[in-house]
Protein backbone atom coordinates (compact mmCIF):
# COMPACT_ATOMS: atom_id res chain seq x y z
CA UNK A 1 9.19 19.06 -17.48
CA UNK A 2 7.75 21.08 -20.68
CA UNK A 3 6.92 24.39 -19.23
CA UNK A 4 5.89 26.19 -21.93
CA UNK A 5 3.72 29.06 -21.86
CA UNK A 6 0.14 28.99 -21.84
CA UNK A 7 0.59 25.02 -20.82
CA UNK A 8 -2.10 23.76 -18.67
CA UNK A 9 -0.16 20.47 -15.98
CA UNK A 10 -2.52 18.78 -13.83
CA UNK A 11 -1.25 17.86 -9.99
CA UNK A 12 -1.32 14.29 -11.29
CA UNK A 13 0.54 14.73 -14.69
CA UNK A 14 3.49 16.55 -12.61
CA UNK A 15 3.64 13.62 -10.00
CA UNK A 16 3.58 10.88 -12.59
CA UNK A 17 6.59 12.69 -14.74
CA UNK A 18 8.43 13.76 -11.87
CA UNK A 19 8.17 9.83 -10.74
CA UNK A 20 9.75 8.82 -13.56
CA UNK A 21 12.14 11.13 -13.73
CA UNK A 22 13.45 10.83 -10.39
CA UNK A 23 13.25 6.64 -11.09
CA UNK A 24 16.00 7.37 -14.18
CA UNK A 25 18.22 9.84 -11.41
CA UNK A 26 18.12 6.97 -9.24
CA UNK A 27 16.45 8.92 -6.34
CA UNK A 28 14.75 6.14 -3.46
CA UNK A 29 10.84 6.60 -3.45
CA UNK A 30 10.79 8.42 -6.80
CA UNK A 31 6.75 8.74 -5.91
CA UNK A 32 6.50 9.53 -2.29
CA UNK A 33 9.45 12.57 -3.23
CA UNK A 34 7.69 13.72 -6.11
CA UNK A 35 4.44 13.68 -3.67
CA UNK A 36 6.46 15.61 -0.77
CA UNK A 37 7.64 18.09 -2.81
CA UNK A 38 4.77 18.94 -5.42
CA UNK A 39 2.84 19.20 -1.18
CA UNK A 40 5.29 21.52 -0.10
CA UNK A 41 4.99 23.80 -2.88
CA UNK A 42 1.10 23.57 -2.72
CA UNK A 43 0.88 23.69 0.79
CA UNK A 44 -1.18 20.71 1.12
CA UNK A 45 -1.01 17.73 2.62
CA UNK A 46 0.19 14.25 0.16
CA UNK A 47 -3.72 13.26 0.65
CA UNK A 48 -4.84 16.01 -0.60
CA UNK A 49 -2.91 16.04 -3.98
CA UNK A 50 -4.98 13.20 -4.67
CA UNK A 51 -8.40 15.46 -4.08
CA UNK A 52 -6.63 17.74 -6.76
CA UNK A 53 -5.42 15.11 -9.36
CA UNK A 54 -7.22 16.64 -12.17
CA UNK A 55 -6.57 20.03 -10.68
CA UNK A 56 -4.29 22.46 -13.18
CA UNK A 57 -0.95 24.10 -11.25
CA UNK A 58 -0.23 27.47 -12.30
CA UNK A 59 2.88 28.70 -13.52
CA UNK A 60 3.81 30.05 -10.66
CA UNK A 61 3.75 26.79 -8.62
CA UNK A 62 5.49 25.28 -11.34
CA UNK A 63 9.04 27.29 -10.90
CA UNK A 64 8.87 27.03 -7.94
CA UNK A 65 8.48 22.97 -7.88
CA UNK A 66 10.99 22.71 -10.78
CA UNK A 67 13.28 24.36 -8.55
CA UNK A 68 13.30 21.68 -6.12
CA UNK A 69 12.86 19.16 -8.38
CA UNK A 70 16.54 20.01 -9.76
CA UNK A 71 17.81 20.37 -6.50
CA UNK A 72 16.61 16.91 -5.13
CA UNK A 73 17.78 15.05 -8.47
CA UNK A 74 21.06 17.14 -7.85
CA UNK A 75 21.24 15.06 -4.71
CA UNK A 76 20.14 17.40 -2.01
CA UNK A 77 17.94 15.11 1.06
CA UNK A 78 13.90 16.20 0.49
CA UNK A 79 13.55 16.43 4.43
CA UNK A 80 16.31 19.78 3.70
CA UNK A 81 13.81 21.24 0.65
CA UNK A 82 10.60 20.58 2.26
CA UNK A 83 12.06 21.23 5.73
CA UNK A 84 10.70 18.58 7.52
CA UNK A 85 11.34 15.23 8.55
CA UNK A 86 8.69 12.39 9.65
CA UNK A 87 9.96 10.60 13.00
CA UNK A 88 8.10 8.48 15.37
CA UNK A 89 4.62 9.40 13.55
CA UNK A 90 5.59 12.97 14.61
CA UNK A 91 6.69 15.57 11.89
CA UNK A 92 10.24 17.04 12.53
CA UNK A 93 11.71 20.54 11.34
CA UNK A 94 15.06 19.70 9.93
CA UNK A 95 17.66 21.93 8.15
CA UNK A 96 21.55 21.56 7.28
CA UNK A 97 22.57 21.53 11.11
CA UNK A 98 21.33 18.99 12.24
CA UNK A 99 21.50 15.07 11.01
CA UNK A 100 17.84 13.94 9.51
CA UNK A 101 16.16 11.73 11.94
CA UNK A 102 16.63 7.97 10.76
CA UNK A 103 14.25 4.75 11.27
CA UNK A 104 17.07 3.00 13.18
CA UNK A 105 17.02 5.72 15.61
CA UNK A 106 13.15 4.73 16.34
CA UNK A 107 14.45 1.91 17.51
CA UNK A 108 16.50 3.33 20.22
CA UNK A 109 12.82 5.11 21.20
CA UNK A 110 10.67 2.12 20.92
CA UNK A 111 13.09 -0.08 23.66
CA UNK A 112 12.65 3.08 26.15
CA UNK A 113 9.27 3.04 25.89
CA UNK A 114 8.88 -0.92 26.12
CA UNK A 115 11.72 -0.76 29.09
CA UNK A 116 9.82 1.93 31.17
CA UNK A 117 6.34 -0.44 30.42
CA UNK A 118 7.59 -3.11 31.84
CA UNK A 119 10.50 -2.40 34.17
CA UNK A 120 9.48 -2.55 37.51
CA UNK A 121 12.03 0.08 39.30
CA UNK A 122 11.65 2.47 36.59
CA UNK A 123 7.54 2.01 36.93
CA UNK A 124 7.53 2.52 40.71
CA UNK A 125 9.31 6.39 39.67
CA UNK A 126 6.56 9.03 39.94
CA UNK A 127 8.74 10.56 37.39
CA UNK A 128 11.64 9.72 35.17
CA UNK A 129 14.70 12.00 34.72
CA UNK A 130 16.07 11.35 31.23
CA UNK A 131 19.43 12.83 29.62
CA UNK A 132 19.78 12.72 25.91
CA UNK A 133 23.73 13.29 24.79
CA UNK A 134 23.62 14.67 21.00
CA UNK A 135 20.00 15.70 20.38
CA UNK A 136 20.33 17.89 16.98
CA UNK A 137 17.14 17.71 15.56
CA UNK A 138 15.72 16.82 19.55
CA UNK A 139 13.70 13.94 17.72
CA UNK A 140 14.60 11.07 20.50
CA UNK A 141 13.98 13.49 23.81
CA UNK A 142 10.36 15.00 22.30
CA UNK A 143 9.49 11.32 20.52
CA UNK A 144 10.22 10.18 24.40
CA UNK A 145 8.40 12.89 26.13
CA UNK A 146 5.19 12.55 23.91
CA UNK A 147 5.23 8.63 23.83
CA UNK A 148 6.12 7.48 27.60
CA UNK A 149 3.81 6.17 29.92
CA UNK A 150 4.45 7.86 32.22
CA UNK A 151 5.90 11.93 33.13
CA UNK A 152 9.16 12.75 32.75
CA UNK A 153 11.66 15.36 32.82
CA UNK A 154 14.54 15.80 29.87
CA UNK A 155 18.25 17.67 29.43
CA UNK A 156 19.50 17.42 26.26
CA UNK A 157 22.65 18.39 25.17
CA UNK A 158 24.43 19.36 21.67
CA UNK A 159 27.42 20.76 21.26
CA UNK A 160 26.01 22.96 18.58
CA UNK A 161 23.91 25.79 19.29
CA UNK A 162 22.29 25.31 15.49
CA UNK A 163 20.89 22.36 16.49
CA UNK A 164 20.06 23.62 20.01
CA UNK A 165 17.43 25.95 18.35
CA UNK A 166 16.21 23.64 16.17
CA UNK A 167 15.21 21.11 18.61
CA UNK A 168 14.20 23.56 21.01
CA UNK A 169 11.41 24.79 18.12
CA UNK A 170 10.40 21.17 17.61
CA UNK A 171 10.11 20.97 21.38
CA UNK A 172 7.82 23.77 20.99
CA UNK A 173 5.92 22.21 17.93
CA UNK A 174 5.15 19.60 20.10
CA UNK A 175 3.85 20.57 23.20
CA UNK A 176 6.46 19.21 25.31
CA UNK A 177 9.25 22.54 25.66
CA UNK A 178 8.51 22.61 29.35
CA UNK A 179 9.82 18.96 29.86
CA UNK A 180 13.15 19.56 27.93
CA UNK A 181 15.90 21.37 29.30
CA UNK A 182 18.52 22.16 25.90
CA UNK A 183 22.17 22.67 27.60
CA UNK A 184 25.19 23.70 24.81
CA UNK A 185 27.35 21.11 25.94
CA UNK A 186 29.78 18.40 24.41
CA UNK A 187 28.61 15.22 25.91
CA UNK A 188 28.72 15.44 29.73
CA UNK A 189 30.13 18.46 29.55
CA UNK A 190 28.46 20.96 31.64
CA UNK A 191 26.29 18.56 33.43
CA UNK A 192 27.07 17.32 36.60
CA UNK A 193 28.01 13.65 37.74
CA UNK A 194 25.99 13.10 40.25
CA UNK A 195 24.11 10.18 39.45
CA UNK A 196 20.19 12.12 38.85
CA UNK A 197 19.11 10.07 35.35
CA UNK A 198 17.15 6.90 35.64
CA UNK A 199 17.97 6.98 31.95
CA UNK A 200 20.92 8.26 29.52
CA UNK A 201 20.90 8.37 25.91
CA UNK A 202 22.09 8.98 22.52
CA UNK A 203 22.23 8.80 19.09
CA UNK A 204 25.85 9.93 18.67
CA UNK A 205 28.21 10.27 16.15
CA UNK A 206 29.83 6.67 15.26
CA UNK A 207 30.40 6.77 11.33
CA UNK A 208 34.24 5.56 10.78
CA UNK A 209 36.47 7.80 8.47
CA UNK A 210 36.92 4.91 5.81
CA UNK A 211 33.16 4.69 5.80
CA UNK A 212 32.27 8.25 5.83
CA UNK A 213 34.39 8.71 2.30
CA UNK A 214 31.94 5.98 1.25
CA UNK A 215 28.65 7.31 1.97
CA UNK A 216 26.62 8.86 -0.67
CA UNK A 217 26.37 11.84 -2.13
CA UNK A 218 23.21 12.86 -0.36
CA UNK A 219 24.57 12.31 2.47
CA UNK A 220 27.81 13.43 2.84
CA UNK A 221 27.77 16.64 0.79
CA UNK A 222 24.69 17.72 2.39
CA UNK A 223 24.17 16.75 6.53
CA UNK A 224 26.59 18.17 8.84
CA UNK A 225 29.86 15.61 9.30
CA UNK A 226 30.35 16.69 13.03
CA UNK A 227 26.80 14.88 13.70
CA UNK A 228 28.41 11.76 11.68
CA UNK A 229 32.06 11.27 11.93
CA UNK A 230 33.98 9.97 14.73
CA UNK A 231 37.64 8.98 14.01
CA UNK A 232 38.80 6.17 12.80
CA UNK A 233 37.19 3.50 14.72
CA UNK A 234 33.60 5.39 15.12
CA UNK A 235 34.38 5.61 18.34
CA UNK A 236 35.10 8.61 19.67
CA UNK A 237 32.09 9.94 21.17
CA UNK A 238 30.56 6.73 22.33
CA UNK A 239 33.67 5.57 24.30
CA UNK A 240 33.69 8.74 26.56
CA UNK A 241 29.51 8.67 26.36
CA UNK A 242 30.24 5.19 27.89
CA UNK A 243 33.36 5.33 29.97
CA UNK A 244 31.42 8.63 31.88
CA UNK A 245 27.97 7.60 31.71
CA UNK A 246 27.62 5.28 35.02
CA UNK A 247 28.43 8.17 37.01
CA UNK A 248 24.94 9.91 35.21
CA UNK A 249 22.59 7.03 36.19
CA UNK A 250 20.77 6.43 39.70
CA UNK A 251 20.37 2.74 40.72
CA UNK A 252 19.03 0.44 38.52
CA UNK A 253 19.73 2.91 35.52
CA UNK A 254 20.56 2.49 31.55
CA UNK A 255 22.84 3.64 29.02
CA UNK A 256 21.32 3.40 25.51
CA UNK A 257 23.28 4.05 22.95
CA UNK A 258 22.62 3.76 19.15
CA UNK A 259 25.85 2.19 17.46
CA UNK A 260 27.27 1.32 14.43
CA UNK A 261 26.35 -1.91 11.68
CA UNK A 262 29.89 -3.56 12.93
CA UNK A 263 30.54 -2.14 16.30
CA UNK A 264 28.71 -4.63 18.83
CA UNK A 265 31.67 -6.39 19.89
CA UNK A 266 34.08 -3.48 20.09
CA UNK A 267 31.12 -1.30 22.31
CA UNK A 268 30.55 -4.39 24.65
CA UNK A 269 34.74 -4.61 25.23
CA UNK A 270 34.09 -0.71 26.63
CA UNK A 271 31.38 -1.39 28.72
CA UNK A 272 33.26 -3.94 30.32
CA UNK A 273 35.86 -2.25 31.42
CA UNK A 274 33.52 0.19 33.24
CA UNK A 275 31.11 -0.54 36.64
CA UNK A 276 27.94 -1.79 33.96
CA UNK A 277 26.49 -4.93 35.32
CA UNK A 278 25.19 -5.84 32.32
CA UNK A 279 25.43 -5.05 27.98
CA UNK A 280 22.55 -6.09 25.83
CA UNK A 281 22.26 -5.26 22.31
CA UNK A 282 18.61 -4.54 20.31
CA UNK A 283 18.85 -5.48 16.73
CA UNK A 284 17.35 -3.41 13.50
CA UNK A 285 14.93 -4.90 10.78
CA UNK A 286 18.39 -6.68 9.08
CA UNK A 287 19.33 -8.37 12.57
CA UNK A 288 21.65 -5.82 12.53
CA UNK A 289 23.00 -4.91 16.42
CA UNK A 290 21.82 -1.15 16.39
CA UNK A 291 21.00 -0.34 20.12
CA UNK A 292 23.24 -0.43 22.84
CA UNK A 293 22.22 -0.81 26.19
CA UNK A 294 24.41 -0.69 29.59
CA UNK A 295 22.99 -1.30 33.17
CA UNK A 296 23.59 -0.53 36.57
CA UNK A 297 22.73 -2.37 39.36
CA UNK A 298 24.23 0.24 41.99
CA UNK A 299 27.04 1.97 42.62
């Protein structure tokens, strides 16, 4: 990017060479980063770049967008540089402690709010009490609490107090902070067992350690490994999540747990040897087992 002085770059000569550019670094969505970026440093929305195409960027802007232009072909996520993170058609504020919210995680959202649609003991609940182990960013508990049909009332927990404030400003962001108790807590921690939550759930750690040494750059160098890793097996928060969770859920309750691309068969060989009365699975976009979901008749 020539910046020399007195040089006059238009909104849409900076997006085209910065879309090329990130193309050659191998980036994903060379455009729509470019777009997010050149947006942030505007502070405009990625419509409105295209009002300004023709429109000249002063120097000024331009440091400042080279800046994170280096940065992101360096490898660092754009959700960290522009501080936000799209989830759920909601917008997200993410930074380096907590994991950046994932499509597969939608998912885990969109069968919660089809299940309380059309289940008939969940529908006959004036209101639902929901726990959400792991919340970091708090994207599943808000998503939840803006998109059911009907009220309910959240705890979520993270064992990080980082992420606790994160998710508690997004829970702010979004109108719903009255809704969601945050609890500093590692799993069931510090909440008691005594079966209050028509529904639990999670997006938890479940990344193996072989796997984990795999992962990209942008991922591993940059989001916080305690919100990935989980032993060998990528296991070892959704075993106790799974092994304790029964004792969390009234009658006619649900476990839903977000798992690993290879770990249907080892998660359903843990719910069975717990008081579930039944393990289904919801599959991603690649038929891919992604959801895990345990139910109880009654204790």
């Amino acid at each position: 990017m020539n910046t020399a002085a007195g040089e006059q770059w238009s909104v849409g000569q900076l997006l085209k060479w910065t879309s090329n550019y990130f193309s050659e670094k191998g980036l994903s969505d060379p455009l729509l980063s470019a777009q997010l970026l050149l947006a942030r440093v505007l502070g405009c929305s990625k419509v409105d770049l295209y009002l300004r195409f023709e429109q000249s960027v002063s120097p000024e802007a331009r440091t400042a967008y080279r800046e994170l232009v280096k940065r992101a072909a360096s490898g660092e996520p754009i959700a960290y540089l522009i501080g936000t993170k799209e989830f759920y058609s909601l917008e997200f504020e993410v930074n380096r402690a907590v994991l950046i919210p994932r499509p597969e995680t939608e998912i885990l959202v969109q069968w919660v709010v089809r299940k309380v649609r059309s289940d008939e003991a969940l529908g006959s609940r004036d209101e639902l009490a929901i726990l959400e182990l792991g919340t970091g960013s708090g994207c599943i508990s808000v998503s939840l609490a803006r998109n059911l049909p009907k009220p309910g009332q959240f705890v979520a927990t993270d064992v990080s107090a980082e992420a606790l404030a994160v998710a508690k400003r997004n829970a702010e962001r979004h109108g719903v902070a009255d809704r969601i108790q945050f609890v500093e807590s590692n799993l069931y921690e510090r909440i008691e067992p005594t079966g209050q939550f028509d529904l639990v759930v999670g997006n938890l750690p479940y990344v193996t350690e072989a796997d984990y040494e795999r992962l990209p750059r942008h991922i591993k160098d940059f989001e916080p490994v305690g919100a990935l890793v989980a032993g060998p097996e990528g296991l070892d928060a959704i075993e106790p999540a799974i092994a304790e969770g029964w004792k969390y859920l009234r009658e006619r309750g649900f476990l839903v747990l977000e798992i690993g691309y290879n770990q249907s068969e080892k998660v359903r060989e843990i719910f069975g040897r717990h008081p579930y009365d039944e393990v289904i699975f919801e599959k991603d976009h690649a038929e891919i087992r992604r959801v895990a979901i345990g139910f109880t008749q009654g204790k």
